[in-house]
Protein backbone atom coordinates (compact mmCIF):
# COMPACT_ATOMS: atom_id res chain seq x y z
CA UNK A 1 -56.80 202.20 -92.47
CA UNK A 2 -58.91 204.94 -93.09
CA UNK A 3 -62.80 204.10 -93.96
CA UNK A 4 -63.91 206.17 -97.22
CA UNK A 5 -66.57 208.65 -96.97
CA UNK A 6 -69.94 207.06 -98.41
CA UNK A 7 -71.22 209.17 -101.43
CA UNK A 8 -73.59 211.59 -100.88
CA UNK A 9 -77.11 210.90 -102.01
CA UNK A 10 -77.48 213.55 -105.16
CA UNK A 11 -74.33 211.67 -106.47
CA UNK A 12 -75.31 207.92 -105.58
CA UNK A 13 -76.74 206.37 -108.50
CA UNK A 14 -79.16 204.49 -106.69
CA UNK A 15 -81.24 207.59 -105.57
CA UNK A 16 -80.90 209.08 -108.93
CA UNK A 17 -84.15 207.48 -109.69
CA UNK A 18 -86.25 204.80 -108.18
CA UNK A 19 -87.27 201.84 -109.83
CA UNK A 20 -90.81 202.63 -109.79
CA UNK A 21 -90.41 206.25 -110.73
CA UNK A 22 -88.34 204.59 -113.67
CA UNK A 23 -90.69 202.34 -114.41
CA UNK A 24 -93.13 204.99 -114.50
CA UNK A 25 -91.35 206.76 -116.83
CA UNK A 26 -90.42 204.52 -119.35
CA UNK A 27 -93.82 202.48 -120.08
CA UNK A 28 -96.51 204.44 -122.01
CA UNK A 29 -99.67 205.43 -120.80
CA UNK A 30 -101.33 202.70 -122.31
CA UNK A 31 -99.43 200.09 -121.24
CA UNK A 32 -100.08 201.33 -117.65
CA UNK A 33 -103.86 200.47 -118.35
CA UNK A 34 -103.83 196.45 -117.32
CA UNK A 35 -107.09 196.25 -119.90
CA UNK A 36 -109.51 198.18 -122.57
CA UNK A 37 -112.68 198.44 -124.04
CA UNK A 38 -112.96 197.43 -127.40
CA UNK A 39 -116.61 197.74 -129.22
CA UNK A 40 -116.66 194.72 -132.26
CA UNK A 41 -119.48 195.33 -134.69
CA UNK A 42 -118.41 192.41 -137.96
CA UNK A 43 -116.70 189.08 -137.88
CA UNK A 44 -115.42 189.90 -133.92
CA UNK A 45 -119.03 189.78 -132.79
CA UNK A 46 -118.14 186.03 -132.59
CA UNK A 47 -116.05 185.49 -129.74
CA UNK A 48 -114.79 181.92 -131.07
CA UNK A 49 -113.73 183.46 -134.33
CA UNK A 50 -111.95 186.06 -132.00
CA UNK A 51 -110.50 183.36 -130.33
CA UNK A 52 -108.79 181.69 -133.37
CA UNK A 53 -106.45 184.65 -133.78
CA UNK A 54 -106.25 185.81 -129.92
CA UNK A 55 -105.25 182.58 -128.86
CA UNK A 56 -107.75 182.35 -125.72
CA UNK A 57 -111.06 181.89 -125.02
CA UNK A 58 -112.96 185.38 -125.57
CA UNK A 59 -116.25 184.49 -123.65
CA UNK A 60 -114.47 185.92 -120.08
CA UNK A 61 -114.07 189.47 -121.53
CA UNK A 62 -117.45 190.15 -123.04
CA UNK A 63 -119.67 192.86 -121.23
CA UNK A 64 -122.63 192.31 -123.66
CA UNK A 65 -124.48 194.13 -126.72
CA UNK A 66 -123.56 197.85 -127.03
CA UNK A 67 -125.15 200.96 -129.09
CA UNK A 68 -122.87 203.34 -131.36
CA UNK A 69 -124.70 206.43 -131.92
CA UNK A 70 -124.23 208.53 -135.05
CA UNK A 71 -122.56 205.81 -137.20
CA UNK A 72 -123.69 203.24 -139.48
CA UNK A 73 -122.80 200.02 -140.82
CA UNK A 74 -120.72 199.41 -144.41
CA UNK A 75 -118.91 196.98 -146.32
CA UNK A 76 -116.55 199.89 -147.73
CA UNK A 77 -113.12 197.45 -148.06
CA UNK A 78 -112.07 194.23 -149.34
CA UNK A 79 -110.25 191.88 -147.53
CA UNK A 80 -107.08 190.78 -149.49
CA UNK A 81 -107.31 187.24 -147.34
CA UNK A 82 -110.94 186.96 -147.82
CA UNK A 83 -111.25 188.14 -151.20
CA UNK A 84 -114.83 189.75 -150.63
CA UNK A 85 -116.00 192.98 -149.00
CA UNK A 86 -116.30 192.78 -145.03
CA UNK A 87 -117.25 196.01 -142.38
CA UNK A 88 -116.98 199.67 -141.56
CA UNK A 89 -118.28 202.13 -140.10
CA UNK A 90 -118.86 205.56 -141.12
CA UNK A 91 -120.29 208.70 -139.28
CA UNK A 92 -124.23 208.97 -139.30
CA UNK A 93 -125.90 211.31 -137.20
CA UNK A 94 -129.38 209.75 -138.11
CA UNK A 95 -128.17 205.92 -138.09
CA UNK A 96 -126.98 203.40 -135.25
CA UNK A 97 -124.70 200.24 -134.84
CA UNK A 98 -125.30 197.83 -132.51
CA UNK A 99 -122.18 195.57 -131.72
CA UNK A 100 -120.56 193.58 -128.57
CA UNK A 101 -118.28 195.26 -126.37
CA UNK A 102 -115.21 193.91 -124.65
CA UNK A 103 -113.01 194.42 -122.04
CA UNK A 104 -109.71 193.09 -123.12
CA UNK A 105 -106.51 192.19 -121.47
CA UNK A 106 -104.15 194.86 -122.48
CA UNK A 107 -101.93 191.86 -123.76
CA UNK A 108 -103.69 191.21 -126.74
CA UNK A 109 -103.71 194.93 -128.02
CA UNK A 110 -101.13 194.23 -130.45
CA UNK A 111 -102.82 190.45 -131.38
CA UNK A 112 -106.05 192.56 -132.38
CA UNK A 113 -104.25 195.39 -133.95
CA UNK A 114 -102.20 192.46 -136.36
CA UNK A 115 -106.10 190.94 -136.80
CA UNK A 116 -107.31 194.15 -138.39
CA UNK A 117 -104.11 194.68 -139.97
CA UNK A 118 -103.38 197.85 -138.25
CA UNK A 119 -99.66 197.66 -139.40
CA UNK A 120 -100.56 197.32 -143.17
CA UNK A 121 -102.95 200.03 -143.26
CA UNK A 122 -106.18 198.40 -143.10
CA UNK A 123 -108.12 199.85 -140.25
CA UNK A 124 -107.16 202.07 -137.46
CA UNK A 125 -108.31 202.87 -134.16
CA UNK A 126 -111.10 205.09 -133.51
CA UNK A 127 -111.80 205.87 -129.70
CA UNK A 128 -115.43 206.09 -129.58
CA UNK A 129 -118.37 206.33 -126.78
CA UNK A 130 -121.18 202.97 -126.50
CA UNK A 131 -124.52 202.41 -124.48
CA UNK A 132 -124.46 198.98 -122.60
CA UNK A 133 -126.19 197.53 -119.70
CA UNK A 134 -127.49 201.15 -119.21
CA UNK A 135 -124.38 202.39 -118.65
CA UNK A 136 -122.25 205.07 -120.95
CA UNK A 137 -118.80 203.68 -121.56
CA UNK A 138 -116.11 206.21 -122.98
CA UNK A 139 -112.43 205.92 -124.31
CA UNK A 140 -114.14 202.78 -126.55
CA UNK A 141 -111.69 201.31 -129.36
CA UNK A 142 -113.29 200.24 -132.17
CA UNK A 143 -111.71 200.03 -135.91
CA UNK A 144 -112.51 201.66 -139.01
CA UNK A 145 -111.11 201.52 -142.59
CA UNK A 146 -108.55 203.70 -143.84
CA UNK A 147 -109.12 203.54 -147.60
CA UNK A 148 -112.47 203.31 -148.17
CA UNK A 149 -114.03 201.79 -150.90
CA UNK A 150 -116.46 204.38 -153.69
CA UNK A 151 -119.41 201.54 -153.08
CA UNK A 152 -119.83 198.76 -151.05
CA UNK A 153 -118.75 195.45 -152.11
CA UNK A 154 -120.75 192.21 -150.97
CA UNK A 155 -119.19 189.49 -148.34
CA UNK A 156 -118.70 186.41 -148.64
CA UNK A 157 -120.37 183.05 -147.44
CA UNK A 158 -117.88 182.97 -144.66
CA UNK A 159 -118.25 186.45 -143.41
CA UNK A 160 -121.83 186.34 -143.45
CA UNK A 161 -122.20 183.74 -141.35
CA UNK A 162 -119.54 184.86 -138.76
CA UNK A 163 -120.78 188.12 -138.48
CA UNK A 164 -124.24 186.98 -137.85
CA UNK A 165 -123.17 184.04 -135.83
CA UNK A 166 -121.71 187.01 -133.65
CA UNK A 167 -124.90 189.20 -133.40
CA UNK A 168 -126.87 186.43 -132.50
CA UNK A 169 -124.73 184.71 -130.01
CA UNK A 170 -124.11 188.06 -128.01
CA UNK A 171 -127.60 188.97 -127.93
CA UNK A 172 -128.09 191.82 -130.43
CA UNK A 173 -131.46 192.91 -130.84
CA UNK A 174 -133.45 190.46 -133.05
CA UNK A 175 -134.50 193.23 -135.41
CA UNK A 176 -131.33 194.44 -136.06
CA UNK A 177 -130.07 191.33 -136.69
CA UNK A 178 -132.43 190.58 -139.71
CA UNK A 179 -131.50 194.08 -140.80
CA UNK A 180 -127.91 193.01 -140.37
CA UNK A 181 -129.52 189.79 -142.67
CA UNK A 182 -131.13 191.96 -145.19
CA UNK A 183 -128.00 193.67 -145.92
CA UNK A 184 -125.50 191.57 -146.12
CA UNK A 185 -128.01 189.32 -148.53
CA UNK A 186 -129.17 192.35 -150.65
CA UNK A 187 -125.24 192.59 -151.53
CA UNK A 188 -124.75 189.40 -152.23
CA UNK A 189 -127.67 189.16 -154.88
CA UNK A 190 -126.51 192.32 -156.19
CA UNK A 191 -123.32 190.84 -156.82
CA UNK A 192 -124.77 188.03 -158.17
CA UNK A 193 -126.33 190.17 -160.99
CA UNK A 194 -123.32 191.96 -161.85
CA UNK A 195 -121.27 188.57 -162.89
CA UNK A 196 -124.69 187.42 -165.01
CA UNK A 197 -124.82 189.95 -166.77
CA UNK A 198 -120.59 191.30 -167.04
């Protein structure tokens, strides 16, 4: 009994394609990346708020306080869940925003994009540049709103408190944080005047 020929390699399937060259081929470039930087700068300063949607604790992944240049802070959307306005930000070449910056597992992309409610519309990703430690980190994620509000529109009790909870816990500068403070209270009372006198 005759033995037949083995195929030749440009017609065995097998050496069509390797499975790493496949594998290659079919996963995105950012699913190659086993992590990213994410800058937080309102309610995910707080890394046990973060960890309530996440699912794990956040504490591992933070790299410290960080500096966006040429942007300032906003409360320029309101939260359908929260029912009160809650943070942006918006270009500002004379203006800063200081924040906490992450490096996150690459798993929990999607987790943080359902948080900011990426798939609704809410915020989308903005790939920005930060100062920490001395160091100048690039390719940054950070979120900002897509429908903006005309003013800005005050936060709630809740919101407050997180976000400042966050800036302090991370170590944000102390001035900033009373400026961080000021605002958010300055709303508030401003708010406060509108229902007196509506």
């Amino acid at each position: 009994m005759s033995i037949p020929p083995r195929p030749s390699p440009a017609r065995s399937p097998v050496n069509i394609l390797h499975p790493v060259q496949l594998l290659q081929v079919t996963r995105s470039p950012q699913s190659l990346k086993s992590s990213f930087y994410y800058f937080a700068y309102g309610s995910c300063m707080c890394p046990v708020d973060l960890k309530r949607t996440l699912g794990e604790s956040m504490y591992p992944f933070v790299i410290g306080p960080a500096t966006l240049q040429g942007y300032r802070l906003g409360f320029y959307r309101r939260s359908l869940l929260r029912n009160c306005g809650v943070l942006d930000v918006v270009p500002d070449s004379n203006s800063r925003v200081e924040g906490v910056l992450y490096q996150l597992p690459w798993r929990l992309s999607e987790l943080l994009d359902e948080r900011e409610e990426v798939p609704r519309g809410g915020y989308r990703h903005e790939t920005i540049e930060v100062d920490c430690q001395n160091q100048r980190y690039t390719d940054v994620r950070t979120y900002v709103v897509v429908n903006k509000l005309p003013e800005e529109l005050a936060p709630n009790d809740w919101y407050f408190n997180v976000v400042l909870r966050g800036a302090v816990t991370c170590g944000l500068p102390e001035q900033y944080c009373w400026q961080l403070f000021s605002h958010m209270h300055r709303l508030q009372q401003q708010q406060v005047q509108i229902q007196r006198s509506a």
